[in-house]
N, C-alpha and C. Protein backbone atom coordinates (compact mmCIF):
# COMPACT_ATOMS: atom_id res chain seq x y z
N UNK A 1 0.84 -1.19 0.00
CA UNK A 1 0.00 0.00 0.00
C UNK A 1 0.88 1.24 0.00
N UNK A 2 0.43 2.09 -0.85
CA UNK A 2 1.04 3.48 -0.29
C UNK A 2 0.49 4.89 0.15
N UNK A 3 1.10 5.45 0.96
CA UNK A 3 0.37 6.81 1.25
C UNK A 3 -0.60 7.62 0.11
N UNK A 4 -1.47 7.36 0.19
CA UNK A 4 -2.47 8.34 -0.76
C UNK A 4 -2.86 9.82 -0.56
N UNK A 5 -2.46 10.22 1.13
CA UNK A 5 -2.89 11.80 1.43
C UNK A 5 -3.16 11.61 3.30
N UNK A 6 -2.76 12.63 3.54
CA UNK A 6 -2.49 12.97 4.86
C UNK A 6 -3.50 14.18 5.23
N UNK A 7 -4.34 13.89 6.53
CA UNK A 7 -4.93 15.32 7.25
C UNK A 7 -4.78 15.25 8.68
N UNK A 8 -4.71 16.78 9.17
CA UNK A 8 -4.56 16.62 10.65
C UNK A 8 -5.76 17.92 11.10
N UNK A 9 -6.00 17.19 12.29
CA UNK A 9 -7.05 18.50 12.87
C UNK A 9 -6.97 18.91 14.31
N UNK A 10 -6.99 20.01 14.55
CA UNK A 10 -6.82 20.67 16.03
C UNK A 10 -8.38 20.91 16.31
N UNK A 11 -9.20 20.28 17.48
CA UNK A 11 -10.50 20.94 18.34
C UNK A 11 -9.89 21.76 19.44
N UNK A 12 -10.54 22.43 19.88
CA UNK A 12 -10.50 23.13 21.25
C UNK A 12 -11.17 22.21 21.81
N UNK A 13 -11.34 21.91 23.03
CA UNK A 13 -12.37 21.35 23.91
C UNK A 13 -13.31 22.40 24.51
N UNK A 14 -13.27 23.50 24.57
CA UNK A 14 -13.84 24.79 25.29
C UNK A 14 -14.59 24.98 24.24
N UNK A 15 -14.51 25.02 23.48
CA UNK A 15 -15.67 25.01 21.79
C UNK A 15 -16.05 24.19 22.12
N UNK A 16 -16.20 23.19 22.35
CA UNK A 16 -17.29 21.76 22.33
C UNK A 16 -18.02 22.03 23.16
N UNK A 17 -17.55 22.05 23.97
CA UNK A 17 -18.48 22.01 25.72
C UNK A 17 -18.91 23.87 25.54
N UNK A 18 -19.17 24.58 25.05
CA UNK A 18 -19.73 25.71 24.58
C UNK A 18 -20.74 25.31 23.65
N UNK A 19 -20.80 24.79 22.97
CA UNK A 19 -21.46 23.80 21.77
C UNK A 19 -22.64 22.99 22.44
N UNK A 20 -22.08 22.41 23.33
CA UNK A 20 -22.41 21.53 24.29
C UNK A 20 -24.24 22.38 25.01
N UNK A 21 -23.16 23.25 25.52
CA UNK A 21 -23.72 23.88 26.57
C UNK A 21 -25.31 24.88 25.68
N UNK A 22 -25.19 25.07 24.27
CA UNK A 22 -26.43 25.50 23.63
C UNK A 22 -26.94 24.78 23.12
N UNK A 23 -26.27 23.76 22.55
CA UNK A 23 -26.80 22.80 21.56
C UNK A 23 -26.75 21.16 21.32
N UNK A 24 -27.10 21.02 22.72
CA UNK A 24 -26.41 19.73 23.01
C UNK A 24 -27.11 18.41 22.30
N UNK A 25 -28.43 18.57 22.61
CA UNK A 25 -28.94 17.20 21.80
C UNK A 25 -28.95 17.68 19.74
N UNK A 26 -28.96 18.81 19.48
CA UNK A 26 -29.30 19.01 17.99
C UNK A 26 -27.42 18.80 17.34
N UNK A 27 -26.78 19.24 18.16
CA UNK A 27 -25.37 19.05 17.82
C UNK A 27 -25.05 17.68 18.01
N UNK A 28 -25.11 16.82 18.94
CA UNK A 28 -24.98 15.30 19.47
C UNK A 28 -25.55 14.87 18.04
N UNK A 29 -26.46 14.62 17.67
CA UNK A 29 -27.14 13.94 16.76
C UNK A 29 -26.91 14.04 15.16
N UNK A 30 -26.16 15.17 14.91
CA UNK A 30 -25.68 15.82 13.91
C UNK A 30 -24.26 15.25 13.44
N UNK A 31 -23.50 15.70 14.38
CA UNK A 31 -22.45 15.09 14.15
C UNK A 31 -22.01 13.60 14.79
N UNK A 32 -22.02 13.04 15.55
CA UNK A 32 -21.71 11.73 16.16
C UNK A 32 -22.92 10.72 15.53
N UNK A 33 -22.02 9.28 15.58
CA UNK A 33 -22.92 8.44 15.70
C UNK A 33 -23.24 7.93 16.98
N UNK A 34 -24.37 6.78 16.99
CA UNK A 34 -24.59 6.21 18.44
C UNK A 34 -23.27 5.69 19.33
N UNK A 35 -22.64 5.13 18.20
CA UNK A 35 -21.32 4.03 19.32
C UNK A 35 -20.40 5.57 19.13
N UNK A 36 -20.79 6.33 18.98
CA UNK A 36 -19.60 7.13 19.06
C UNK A 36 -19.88 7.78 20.54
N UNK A 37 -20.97 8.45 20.80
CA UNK A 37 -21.78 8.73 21.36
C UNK A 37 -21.73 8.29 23.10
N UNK A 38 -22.38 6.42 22.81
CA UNK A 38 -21.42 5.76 24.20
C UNK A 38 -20.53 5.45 24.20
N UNK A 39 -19.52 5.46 23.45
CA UNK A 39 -17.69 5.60 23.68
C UNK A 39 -17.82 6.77 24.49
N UNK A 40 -18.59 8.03 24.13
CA UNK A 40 -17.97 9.54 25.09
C UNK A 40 -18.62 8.76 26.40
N UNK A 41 -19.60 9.06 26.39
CA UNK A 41 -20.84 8.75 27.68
C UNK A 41 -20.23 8.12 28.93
N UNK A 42 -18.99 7.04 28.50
CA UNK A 42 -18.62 5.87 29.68
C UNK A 42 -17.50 6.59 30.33
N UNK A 43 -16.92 7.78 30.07
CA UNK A 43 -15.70 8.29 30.65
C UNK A 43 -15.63 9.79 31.15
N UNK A 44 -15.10 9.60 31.86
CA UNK A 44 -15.43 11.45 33.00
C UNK A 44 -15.29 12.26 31.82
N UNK A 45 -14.02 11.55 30.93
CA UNK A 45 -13.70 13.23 30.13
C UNK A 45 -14.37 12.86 28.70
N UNK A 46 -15.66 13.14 28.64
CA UNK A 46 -16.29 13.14 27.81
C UNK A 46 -16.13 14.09 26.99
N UNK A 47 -16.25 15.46 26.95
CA UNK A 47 -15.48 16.18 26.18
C UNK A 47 -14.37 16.09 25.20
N UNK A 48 -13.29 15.46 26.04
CA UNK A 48 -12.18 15.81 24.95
C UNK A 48 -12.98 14.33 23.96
N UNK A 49 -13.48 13.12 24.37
CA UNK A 49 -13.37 12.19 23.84
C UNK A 49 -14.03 12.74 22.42
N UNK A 50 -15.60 13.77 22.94
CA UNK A 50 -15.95 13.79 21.71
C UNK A 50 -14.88 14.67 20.42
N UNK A 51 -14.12 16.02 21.33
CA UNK A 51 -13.56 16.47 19.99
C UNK A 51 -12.49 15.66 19.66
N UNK A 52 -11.99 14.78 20.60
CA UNK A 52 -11.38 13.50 19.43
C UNK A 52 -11.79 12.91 18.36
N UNK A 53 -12.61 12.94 18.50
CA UNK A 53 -14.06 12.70 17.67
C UNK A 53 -14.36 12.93 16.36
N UNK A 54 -14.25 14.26 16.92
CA UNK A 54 -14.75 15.70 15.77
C UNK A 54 -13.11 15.59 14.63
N UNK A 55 -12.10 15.78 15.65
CA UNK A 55 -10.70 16.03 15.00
C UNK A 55 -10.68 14.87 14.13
N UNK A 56 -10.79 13.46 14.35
CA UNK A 56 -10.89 12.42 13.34
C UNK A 56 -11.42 13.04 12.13
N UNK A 57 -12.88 13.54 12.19
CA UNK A 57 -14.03 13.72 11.19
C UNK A 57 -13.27 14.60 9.85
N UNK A 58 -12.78 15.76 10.97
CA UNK A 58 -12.23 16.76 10.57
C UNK A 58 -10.63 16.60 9.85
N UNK A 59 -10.14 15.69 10.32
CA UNK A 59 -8.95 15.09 9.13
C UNK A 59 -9.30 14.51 8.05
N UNK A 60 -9.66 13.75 8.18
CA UNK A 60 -10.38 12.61 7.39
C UNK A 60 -10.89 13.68 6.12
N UNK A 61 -11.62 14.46 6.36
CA UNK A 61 -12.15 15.24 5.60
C UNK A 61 -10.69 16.12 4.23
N UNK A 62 -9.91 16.60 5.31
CA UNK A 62 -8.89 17.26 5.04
C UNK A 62 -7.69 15.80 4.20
N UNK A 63 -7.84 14.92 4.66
CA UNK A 63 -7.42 14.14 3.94
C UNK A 63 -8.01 13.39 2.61
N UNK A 64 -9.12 13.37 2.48
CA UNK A 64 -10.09 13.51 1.44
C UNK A 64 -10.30 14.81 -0.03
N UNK A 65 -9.68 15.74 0.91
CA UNK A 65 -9.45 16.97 0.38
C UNK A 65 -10.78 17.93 -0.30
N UNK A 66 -12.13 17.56 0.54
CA UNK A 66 -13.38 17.80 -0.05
C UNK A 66 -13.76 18.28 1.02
N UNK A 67 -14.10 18.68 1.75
CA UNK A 67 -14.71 19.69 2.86
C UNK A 67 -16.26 18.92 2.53
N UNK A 68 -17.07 20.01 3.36
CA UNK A 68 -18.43 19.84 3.56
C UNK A 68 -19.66 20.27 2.78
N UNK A 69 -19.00 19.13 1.36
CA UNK A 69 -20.03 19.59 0.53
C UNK A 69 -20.12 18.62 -0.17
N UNK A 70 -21.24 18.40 -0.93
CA UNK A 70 -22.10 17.31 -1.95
C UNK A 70 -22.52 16.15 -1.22
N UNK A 71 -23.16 16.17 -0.40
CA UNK A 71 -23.80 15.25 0.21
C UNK A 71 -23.32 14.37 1.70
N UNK A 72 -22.03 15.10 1.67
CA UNK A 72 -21.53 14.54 3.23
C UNK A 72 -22.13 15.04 4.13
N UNK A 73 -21.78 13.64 4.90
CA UNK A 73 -22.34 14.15 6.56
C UNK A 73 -21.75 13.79 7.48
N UNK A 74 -21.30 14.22 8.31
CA UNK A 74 -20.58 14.05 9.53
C UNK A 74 -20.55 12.90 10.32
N UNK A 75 -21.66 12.32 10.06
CA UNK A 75 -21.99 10.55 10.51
C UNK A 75 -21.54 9.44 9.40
N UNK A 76 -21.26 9.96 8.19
CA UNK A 76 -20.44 8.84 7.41
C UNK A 76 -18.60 8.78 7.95
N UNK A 77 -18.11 9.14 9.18
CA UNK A 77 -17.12 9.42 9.36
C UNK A 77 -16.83 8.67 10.78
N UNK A 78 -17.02 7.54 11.07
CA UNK A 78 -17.06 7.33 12.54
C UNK A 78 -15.79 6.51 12.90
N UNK A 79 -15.68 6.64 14.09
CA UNK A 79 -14.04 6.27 15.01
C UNK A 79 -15.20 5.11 16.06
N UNK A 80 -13.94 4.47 15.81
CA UNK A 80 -14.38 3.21 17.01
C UNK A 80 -13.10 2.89 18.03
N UNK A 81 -12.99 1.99 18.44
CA UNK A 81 -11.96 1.24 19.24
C UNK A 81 -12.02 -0.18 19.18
N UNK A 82 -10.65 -0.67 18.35
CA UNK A 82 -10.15 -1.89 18.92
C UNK A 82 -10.39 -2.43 19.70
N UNK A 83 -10.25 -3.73 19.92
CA UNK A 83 -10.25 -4.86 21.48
C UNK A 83 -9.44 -4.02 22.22
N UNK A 84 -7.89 -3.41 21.48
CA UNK A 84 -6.86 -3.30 21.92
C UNK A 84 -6.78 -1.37 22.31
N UNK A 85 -8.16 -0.79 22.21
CA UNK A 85 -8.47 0.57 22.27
C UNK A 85 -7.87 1.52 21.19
N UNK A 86 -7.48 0.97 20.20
CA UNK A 86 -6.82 1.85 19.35
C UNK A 86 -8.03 2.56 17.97
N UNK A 87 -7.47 3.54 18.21
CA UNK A 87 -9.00 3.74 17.29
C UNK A 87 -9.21 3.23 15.77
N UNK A 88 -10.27 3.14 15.52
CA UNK A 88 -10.18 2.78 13.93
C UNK A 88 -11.56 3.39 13.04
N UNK A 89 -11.34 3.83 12.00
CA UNK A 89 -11.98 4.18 11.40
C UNK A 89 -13.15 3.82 10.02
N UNK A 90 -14.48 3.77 10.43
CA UNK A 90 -14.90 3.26 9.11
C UNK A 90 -15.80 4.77 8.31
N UNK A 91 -16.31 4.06 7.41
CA UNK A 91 -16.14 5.24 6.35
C UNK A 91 -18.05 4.67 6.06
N UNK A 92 -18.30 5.81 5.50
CA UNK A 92 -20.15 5.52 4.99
C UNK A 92 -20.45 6.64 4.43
N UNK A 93 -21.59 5.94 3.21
CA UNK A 93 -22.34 7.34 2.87
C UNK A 93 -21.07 7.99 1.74
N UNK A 94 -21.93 8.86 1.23
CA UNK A 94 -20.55 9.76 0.32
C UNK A 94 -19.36 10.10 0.88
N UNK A 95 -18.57 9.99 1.60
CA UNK A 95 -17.52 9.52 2.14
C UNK A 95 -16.99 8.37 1.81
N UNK A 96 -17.10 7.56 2.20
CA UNK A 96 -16.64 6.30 1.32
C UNK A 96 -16.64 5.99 0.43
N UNK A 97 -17.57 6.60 -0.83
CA UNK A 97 -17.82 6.66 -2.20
C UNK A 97 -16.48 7.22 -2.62
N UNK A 98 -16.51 8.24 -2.31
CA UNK A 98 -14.95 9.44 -2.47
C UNK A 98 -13.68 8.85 -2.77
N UNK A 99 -13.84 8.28 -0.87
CA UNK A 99 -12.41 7.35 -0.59
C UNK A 99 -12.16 6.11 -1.58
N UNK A 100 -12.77 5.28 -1.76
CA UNK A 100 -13.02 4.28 -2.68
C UNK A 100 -12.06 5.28 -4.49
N UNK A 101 -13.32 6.21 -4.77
CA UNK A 101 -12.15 7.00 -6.20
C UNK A 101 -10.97 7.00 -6.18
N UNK A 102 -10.84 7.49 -5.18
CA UNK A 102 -9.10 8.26 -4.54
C UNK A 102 -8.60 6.82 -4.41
N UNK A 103 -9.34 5.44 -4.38
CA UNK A 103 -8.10 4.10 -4.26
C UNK A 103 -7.45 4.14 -2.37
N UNK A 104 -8.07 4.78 -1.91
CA UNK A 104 -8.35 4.68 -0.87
C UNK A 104 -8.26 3.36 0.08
N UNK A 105 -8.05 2.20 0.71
CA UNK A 105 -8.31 0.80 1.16
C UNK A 105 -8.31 1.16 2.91
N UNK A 106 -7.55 1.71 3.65
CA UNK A 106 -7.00 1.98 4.80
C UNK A 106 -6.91 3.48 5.11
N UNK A 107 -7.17 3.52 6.19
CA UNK A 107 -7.37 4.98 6.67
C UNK A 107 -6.57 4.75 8.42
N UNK A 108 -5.82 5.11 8.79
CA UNK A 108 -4.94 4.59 10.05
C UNK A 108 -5.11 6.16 10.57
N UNK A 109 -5.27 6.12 11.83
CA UNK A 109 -5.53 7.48 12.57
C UNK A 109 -4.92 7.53 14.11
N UNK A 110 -4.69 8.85 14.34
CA UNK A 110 -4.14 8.69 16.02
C UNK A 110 -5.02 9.71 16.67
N UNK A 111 -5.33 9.77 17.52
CA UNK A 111 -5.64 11.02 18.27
C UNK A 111 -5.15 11.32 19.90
N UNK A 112 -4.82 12.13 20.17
CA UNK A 112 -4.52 12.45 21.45
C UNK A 112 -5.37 14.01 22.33
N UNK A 113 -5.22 13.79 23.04
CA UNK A 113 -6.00 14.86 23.54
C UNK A 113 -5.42 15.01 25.30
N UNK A 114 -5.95 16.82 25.54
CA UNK A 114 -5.76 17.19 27.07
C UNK A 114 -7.17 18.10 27.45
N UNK A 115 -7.10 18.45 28.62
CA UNK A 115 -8.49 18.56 28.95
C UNK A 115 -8.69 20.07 28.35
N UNK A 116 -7.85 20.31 27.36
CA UNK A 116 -7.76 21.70 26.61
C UNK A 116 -7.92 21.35 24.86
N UNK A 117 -7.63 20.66 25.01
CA UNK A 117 -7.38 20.29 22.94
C UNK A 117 -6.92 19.06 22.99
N UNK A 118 -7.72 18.66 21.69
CA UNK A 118 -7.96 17.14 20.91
C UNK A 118 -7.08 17.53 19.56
N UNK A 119 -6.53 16.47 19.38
CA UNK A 119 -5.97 16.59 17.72
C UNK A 119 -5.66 15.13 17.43
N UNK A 120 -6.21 15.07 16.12
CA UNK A 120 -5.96 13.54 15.38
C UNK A 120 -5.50 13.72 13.62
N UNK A 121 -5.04 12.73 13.50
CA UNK A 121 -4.36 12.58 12.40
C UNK A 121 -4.89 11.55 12.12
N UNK A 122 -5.04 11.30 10.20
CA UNK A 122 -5.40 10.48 9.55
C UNK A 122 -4.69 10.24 8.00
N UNK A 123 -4.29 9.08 8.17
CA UNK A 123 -3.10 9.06 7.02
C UNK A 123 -4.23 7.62 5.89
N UNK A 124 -4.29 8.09 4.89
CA UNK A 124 -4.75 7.16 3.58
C UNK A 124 -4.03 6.43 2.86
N UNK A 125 -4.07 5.14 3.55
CA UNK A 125 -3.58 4.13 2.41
C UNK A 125 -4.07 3.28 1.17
N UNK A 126 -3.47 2.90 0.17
CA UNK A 126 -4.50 2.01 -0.96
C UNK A 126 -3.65 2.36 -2.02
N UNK A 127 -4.17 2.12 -3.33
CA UNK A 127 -3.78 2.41 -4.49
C UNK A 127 -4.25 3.34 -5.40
N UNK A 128 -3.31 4.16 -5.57
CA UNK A 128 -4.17 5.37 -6.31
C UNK A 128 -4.02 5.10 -7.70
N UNK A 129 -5.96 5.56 -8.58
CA UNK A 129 -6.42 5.17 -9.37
C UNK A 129 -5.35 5.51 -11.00
């Protein structure tokens, strides 16, 4: 496989939980999926978990190189966890349509976060067309 395209994304956590704090169920539902959702739910620092979250979405995107337009949605973009807690990423919806063009196969991601800022990286592997 080889590198097909690289994105990285910085959240604030103070934006979220501001976010949070007006728009919590219309924003929750918008952007997250369910298992994304109780991944945050089970851990004190729910916050950063979600803009870990968000920062995935938000690379991914940037690694895609298409922003938020023609039919994406923020829920074709979801982060899970390994047995082994490592996150992993699947793809849906026009998003994956995309990735698939681009020869796309693998999408490998990190994220780290402090109770101030989330940032994740997402690197594209596969064969380009």
């Amino acid at each position: 496989m080889e590198l097909i395209g690289h994105g990285i994304d910085l959240v604030d956590c103070r934006k979220i939980e501001s976010i949070l704090d007006r728009h919590e169920e219309r924003f929750l539902a918008r952007v997250f999926t369910a298992d994304e959702l109780a991944y945050s739910q089970k851990h004190r620092s729910r916050v950063e978990r979600l803009a870990g979250r968000m920062a995935v979405k938000e690379a991914v995107m940037k690694l895609l190189g298409t922003g938020w337009r023609g039919g994406i949605a923020w829920t074709d973009i979801e982060t899970r966890n390994n047995e082994a807690g490592k996150p992993v990423v699947s793809l849906h919806g026009k998003v994956a349509e995309l990735a698939e063009e681009m020869g796309i196969e693998k999408i490998s991601v990190s994220i780290t976060h402090t109770a101030d800022l989330a940032i994740a990286s997402a690197i594209g592997l596969g064969k380009q067309p």
